[in-house]
Every structure is written in C-alpha cells, then in structure tokens.
C-alpha atoms as a PDB file:
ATOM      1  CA  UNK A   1       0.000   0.000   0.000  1.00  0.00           C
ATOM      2  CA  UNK A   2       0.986   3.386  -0.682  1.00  0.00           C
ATOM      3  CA  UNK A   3       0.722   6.323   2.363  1.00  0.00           C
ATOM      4  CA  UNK A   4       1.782   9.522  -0.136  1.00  0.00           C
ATOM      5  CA  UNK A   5       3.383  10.322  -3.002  1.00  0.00           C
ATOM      6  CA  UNK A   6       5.348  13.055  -3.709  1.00  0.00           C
ATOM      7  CA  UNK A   7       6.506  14.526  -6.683  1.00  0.00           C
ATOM      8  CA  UNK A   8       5.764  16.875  -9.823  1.00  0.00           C
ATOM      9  CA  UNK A   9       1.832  18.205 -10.783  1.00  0.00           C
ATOM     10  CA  UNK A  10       1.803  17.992 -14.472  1.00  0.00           C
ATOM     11  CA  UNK A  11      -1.900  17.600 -15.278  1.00  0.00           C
ATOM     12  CA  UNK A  12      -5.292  18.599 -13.782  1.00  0.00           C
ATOM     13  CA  UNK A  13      -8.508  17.218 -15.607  1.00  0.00           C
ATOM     14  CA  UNK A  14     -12.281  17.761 -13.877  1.00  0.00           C
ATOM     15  CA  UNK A  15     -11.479  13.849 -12.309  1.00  0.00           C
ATOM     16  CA  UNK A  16      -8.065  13.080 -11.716  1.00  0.00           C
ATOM     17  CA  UNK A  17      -4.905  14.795 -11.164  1.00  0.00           C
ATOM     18  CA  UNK A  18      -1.354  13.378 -12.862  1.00  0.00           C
ATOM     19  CA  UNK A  19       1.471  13.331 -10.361  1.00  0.00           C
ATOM     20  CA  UNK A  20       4.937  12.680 -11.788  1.00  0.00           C
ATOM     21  CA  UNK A  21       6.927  11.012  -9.542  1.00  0.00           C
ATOM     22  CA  UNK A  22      10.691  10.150 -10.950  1.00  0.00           C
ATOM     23  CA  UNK A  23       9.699  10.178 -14.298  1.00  0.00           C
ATOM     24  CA  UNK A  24       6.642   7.669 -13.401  1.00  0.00           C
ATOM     25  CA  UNK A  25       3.156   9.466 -13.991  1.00  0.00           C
ATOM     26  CA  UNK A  26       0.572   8.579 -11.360  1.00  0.00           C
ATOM     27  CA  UNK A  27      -3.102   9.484 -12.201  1.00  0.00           C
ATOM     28  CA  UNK A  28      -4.974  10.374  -8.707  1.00  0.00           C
ATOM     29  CA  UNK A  29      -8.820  10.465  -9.018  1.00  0.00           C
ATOM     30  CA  UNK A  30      -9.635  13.237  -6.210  1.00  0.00           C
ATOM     31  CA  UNK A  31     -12.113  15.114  -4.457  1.00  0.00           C
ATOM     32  CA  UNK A  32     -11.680  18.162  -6.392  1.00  0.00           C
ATOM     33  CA  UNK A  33      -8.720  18.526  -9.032  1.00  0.00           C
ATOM     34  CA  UNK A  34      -8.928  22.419  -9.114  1.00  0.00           C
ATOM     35  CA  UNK A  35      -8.207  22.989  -5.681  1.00  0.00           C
ATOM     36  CA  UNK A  36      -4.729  21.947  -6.780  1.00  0.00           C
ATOM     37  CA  UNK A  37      -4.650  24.315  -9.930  1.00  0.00           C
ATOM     38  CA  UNK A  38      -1.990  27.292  -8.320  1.00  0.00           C
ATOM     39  CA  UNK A  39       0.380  24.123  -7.672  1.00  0.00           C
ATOM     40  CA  UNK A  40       0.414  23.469 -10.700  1.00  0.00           C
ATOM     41  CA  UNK A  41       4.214  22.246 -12.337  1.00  0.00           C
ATOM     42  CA  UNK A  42       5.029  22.607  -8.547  1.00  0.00           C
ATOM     43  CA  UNK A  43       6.197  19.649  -6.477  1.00  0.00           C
ATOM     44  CA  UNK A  44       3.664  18.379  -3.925  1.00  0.00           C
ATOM     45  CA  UNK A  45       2.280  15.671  -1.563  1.00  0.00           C
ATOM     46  CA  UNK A  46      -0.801  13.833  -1.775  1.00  0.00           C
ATOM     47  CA  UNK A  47      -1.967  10.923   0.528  1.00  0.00           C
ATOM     48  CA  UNK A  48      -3.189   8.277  -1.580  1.00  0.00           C
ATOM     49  CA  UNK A  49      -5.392   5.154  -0.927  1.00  0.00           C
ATOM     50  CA  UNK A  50      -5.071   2.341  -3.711  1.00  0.00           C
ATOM     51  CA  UNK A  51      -8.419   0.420  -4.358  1.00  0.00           C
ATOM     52  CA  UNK A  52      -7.505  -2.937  -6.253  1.00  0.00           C
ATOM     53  CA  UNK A  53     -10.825  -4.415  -7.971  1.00  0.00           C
ATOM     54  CA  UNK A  54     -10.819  -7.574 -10.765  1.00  0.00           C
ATOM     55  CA  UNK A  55     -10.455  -5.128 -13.677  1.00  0.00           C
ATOM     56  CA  UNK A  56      -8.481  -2.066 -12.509  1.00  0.00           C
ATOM     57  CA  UNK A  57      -6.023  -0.837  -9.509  1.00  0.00           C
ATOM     58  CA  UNK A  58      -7.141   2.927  -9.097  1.00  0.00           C
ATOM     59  CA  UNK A  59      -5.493   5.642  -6.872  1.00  0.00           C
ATOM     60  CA  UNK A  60      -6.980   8.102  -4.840  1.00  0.00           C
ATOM     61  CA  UNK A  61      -5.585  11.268  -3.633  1.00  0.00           C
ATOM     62  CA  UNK A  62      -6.185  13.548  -0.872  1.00  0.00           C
ATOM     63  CA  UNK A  63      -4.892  16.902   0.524  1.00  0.00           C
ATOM     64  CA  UNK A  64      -3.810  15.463   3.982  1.00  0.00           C
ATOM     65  CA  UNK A  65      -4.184  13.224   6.135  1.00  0.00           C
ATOM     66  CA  UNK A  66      -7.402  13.913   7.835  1.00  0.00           C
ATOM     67  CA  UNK A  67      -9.234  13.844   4.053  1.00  0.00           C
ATOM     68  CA  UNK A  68      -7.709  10.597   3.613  1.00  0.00           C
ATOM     69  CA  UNK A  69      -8.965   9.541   7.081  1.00  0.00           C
ATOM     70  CA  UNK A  70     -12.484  11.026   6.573  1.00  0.00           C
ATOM     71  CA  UNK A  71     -12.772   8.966   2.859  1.00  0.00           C
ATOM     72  CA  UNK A  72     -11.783   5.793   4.538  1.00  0.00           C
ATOM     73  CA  UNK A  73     -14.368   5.906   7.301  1.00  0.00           C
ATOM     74  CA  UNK A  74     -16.668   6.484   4.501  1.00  0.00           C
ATOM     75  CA  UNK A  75     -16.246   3.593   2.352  1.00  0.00           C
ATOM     76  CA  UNK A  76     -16.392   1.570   5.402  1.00  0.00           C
ATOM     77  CA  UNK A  77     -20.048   2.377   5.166  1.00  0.00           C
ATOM     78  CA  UNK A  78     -22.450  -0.502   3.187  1.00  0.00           C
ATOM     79  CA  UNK A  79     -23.390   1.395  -0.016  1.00  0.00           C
ATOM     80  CA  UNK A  80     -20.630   4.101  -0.430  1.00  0.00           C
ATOM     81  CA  UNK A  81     -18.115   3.146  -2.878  1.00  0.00           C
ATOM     82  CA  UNK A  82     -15.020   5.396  -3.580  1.00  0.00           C
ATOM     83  CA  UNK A  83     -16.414   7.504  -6.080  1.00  0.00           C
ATOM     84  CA  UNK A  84     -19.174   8.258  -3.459  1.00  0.00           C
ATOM     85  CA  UNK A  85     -17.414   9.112  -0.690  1.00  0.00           C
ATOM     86  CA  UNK A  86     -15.026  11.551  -3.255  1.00  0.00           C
ATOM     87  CA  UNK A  87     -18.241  13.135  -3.928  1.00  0.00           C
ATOM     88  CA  UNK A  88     -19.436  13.801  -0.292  1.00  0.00           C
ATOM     89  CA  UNK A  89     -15.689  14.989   0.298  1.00  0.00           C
ATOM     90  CA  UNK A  90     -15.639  17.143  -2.860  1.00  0.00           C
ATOM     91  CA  UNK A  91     -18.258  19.505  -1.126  1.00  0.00           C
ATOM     92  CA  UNK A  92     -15.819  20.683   1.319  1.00  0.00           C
ATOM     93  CA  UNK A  93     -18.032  21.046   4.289  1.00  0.00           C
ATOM     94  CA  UNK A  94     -16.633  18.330   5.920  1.00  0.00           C
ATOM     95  CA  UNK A  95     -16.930  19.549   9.162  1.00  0.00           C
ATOM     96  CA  UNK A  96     -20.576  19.578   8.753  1.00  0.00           C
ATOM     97  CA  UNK A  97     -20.459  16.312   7.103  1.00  0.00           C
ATOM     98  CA  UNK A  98     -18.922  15.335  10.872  1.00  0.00           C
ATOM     99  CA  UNK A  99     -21.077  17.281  13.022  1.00  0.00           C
ATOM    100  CA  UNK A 100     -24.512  15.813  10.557  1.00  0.00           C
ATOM    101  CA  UNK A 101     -23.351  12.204  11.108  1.00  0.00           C
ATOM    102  CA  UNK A 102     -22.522  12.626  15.256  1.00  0.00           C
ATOM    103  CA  UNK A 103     -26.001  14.267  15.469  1.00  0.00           C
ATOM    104  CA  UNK A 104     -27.995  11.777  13.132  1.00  0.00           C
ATOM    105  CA  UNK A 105     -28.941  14.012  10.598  1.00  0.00           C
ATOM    106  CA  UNK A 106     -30.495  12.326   7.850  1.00  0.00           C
ATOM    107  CA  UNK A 107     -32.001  15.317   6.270  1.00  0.00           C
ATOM    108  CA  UNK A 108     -28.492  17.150   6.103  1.00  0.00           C
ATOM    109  CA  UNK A 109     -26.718  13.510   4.677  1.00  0.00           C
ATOM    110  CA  UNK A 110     -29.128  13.272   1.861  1.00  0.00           C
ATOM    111  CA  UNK A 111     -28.114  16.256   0.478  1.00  0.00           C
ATOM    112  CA  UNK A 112     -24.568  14.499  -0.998  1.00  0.00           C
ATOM    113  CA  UNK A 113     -24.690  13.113  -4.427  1.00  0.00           C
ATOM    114  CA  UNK A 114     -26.001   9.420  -4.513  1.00  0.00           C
ATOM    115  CA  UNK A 115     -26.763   9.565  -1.028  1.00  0.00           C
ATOM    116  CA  UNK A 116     -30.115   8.274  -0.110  1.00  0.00           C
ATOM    117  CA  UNK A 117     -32.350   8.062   3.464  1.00  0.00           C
ATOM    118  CA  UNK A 118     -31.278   4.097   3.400  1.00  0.00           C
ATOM    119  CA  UNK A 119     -27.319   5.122   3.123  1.00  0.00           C
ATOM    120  CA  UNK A 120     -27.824   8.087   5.008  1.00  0.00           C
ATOM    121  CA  UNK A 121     -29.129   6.290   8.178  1.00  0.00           C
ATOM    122  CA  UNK A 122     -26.160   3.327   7.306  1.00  0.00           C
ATOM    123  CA  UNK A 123     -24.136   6.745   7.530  1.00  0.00           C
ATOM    124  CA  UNK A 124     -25.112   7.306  10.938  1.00  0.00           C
ATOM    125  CA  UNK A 125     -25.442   3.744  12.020  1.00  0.00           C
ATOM    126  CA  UNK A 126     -21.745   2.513  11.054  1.00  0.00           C
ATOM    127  CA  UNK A 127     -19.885   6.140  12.149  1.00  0.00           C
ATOM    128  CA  UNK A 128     -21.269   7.894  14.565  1.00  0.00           C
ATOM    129  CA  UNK A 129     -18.839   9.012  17.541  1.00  0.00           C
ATOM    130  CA  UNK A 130     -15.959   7.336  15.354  1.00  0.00           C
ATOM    131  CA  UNK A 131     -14.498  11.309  14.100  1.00  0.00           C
ATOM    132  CA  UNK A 132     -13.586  12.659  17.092  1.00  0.00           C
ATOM    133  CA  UNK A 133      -9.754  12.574  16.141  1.00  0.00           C
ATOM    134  CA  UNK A 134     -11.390  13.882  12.777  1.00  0.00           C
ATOM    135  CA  UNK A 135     -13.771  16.652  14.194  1.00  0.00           C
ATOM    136  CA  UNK A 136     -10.486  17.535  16.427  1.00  0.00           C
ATOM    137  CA  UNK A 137      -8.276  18.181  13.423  1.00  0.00           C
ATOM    138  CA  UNK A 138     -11.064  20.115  11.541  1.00  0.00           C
ATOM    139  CA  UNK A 139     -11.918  22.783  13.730  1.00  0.00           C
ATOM    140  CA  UNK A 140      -8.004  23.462  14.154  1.00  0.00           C
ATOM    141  CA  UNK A 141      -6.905  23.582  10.845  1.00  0.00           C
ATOM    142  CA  UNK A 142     -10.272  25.830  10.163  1.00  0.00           C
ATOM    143  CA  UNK A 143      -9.157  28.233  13.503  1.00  0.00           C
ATOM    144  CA  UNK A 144      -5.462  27.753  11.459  1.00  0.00           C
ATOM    145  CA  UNK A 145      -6.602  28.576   8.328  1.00  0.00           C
ATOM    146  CA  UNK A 146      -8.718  31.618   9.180  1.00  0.00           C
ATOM    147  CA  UNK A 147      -6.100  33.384  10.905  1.00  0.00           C
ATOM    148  CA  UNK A 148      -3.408  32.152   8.359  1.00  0.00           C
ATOM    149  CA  UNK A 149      -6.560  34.203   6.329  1.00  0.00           C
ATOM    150  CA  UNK A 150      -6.808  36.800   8.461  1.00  0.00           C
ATOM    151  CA  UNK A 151      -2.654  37.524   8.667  1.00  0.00           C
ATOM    152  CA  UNK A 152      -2.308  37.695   4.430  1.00  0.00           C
ATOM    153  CA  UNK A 153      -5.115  40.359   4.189  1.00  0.00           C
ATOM    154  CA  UNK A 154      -3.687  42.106   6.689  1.00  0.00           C
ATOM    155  CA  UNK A 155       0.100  42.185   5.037  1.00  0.00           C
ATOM    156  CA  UNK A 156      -1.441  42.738   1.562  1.00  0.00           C
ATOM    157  CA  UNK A 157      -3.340  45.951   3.480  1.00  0.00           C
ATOM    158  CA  UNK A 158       0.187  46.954   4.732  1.00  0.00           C
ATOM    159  CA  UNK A 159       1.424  46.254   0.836  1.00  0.00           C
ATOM    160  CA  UNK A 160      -1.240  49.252   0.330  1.00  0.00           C
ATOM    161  CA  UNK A 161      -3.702  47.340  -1.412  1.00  0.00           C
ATOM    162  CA  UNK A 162      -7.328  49.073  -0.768  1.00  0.00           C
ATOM    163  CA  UNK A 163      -9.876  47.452   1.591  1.00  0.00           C
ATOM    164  CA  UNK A 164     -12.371  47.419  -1.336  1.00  0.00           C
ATOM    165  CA  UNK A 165     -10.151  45.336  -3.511  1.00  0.00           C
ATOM    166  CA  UNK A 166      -8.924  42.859  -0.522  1.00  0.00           C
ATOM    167  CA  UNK A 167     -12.645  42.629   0.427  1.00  0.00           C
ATOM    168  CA  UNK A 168     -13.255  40.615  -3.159  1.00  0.00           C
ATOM    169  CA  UNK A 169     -10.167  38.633  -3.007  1.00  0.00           C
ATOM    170  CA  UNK A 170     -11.111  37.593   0.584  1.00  0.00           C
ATOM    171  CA  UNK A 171     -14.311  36.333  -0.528  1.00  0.00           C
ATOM    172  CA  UNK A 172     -12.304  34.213  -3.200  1.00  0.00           C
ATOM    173  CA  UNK A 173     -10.112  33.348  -0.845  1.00  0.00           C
ATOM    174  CA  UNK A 174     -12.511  31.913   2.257  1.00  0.00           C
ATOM    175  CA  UNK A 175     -12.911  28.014   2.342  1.00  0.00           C
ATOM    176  CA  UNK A 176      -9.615  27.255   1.150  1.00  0.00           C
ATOM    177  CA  UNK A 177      -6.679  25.289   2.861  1.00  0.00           C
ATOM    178  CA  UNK A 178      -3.632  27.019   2.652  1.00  0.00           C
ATOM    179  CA  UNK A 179      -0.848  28.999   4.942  1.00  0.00           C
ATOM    180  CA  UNK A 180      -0.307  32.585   5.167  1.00  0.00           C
ATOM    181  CA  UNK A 181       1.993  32.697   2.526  1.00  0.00           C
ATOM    182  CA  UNK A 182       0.289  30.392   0.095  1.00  0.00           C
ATOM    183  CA  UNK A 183      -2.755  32.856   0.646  1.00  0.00           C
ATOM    184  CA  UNK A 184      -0.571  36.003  -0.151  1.00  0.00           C
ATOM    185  CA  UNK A 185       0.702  34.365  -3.539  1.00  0.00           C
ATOM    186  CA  UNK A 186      -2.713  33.604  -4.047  1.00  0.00           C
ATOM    187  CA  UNK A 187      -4.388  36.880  -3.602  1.00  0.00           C
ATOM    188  CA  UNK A 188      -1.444  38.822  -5.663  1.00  0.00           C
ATOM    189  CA  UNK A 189      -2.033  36.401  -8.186  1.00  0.00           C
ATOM    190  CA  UNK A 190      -6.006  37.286  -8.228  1.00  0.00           C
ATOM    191  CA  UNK A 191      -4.995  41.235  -7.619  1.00  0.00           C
ATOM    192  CA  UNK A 192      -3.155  41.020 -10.640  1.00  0.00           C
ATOM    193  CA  UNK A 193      -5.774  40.352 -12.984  1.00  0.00           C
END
C-alpha cells in the first residue's frame, strides 16, 4: 500500500490529477482537481489510498491526512463506494459532514450526491462518535486557516492594497486550505488580474 506520493503536478482534468513522480506518472482520481490548480508544475504531496478491484487498480488522492482519514471511514459504510465518498468529500463542508453524522442528521446527509435516506441512516449507524480525532483536526486547521486568512489580508493591506479590492479577493479566498503565505501568492495572483 501506498501512504503519499510526492513529486511533480503535471496535469489537472475535472477527475483526476497526474502526479509525476521520478519520471513515473501517477493518475490520482480526487475530491476536487482544481483545488490543486496554483500548484500546478510545482512539487507536492498527496496521501493516496489504492483500491484494487478484478479489472483495474485505481489511486486516490487527498490533501492530507485527515481527508484521507475522513474517505476511509466512509467507504467503510455498506453502499458508499469510492467515487461516493469523493463526492461527499468534494463539497468541502466536511466539518458539517462530521457534526450531521454525530447528530444523526439524515435530512443534512441526503443532500450528498447518490446519497439516499437508506445510506444516510447506514451513515449514521456505522460512524457515529468514530471522528472525534477527525472533528479535532477540523476545527483546528479551520481556527489555522482563518487566521493564516486573516494575517495575508492584513500584510497585503500593509502592501497598500485598498480594503475594497482585498474585500473581493477575501471572498475568493474563504474556504480554502492554505498557509499565510500560500494565501498572499494567491491573492497577488487574483490582484493582478
């Protein structure tokens, strides 16, 4: 089994991602391929999880750990497959995927793609009170990325960009994963336009 791989982004499609890694091309289907578009030609990690099945061997990739954590709970679940639970993660509320399951709402659940009451309730049945290390790790790296956020607005305000024009970027910017200085190169890139 693989843990991560680590190496060169060379191609984003709407489905998979193509990671070369010492001259050996990987193709990761992920959550969302986009989110990984400004690393593009950069070298990166992702945390993959290899499903072997009669007829193929896919990969899937994740931002961290924690995704990776959160997908495999999911496909634990009777009726969610991998491209399933990549949908559910793709909607990047996963803390209120968390906080839906703990509180056994079905209503909330149903919402995901291919998700129905039947799975929904399996949902609750099979995981409930199993993401506390989960939950733990998204609240602090959403506190972490908010003020990682909340410090690159602030240094692009002391760069004498206006308030009007940071307020826009912000809004583009809110929701994402990154670190202070991954949101600065972000938000000059989106000033620049």
């Amino acid at each position: 089994m693989y843990e991560y791989l680590k190496g060169i982004l060379n191609k984003i499609t709407p489905t998979y991602l193509v990671l070369d890694v010492s001259g050996v091309g990987y193709l990761l289907h992920v959550a969302n391929p986009y989110a990984f578009s400004n690393l593009f030609n950069a070298e990166i990690t992702v945390y993959v999880h290899q499903v072997i099945r009669d007829d193929a061997h896919t990969l899937y990739g994740f931002t961290d750990e924690t995704e990776k954590r959160l997908f495999l709970q999911l496909i634990s679940v009777s009726g969610i497959g991998p491209k399933s639970a990549l949908a559910i993660i793709a909607a990047d509320d996963n803390v209120g995927l968390v906080a839906a399951i703990d509180s056994g709402d079905i209503h909330y659940l149903t919402k995901f793609p291919g998700v129905g009451k039947k799975t929904a309730s399996q949902m609750v049945l099979d995981l409930e009170g199993k993401f506390e290390q989960v939950a733990a790790t998204l609240n602090e790296a959403k506190v972490a990325d908010d003020t990682a956020l909340t410090d690159a607005i602030e240094a692009l305000a002391a760069l004498g960009y206006r308030a009007t024009e940071l307020k826009k970027v912000q809004k583009q910017l809110e929701g994402r994963t990154d670190t202070t200085e991954g949101f600065i190169k972000t938000a000059l890139k989106l000033l620049m336009k």
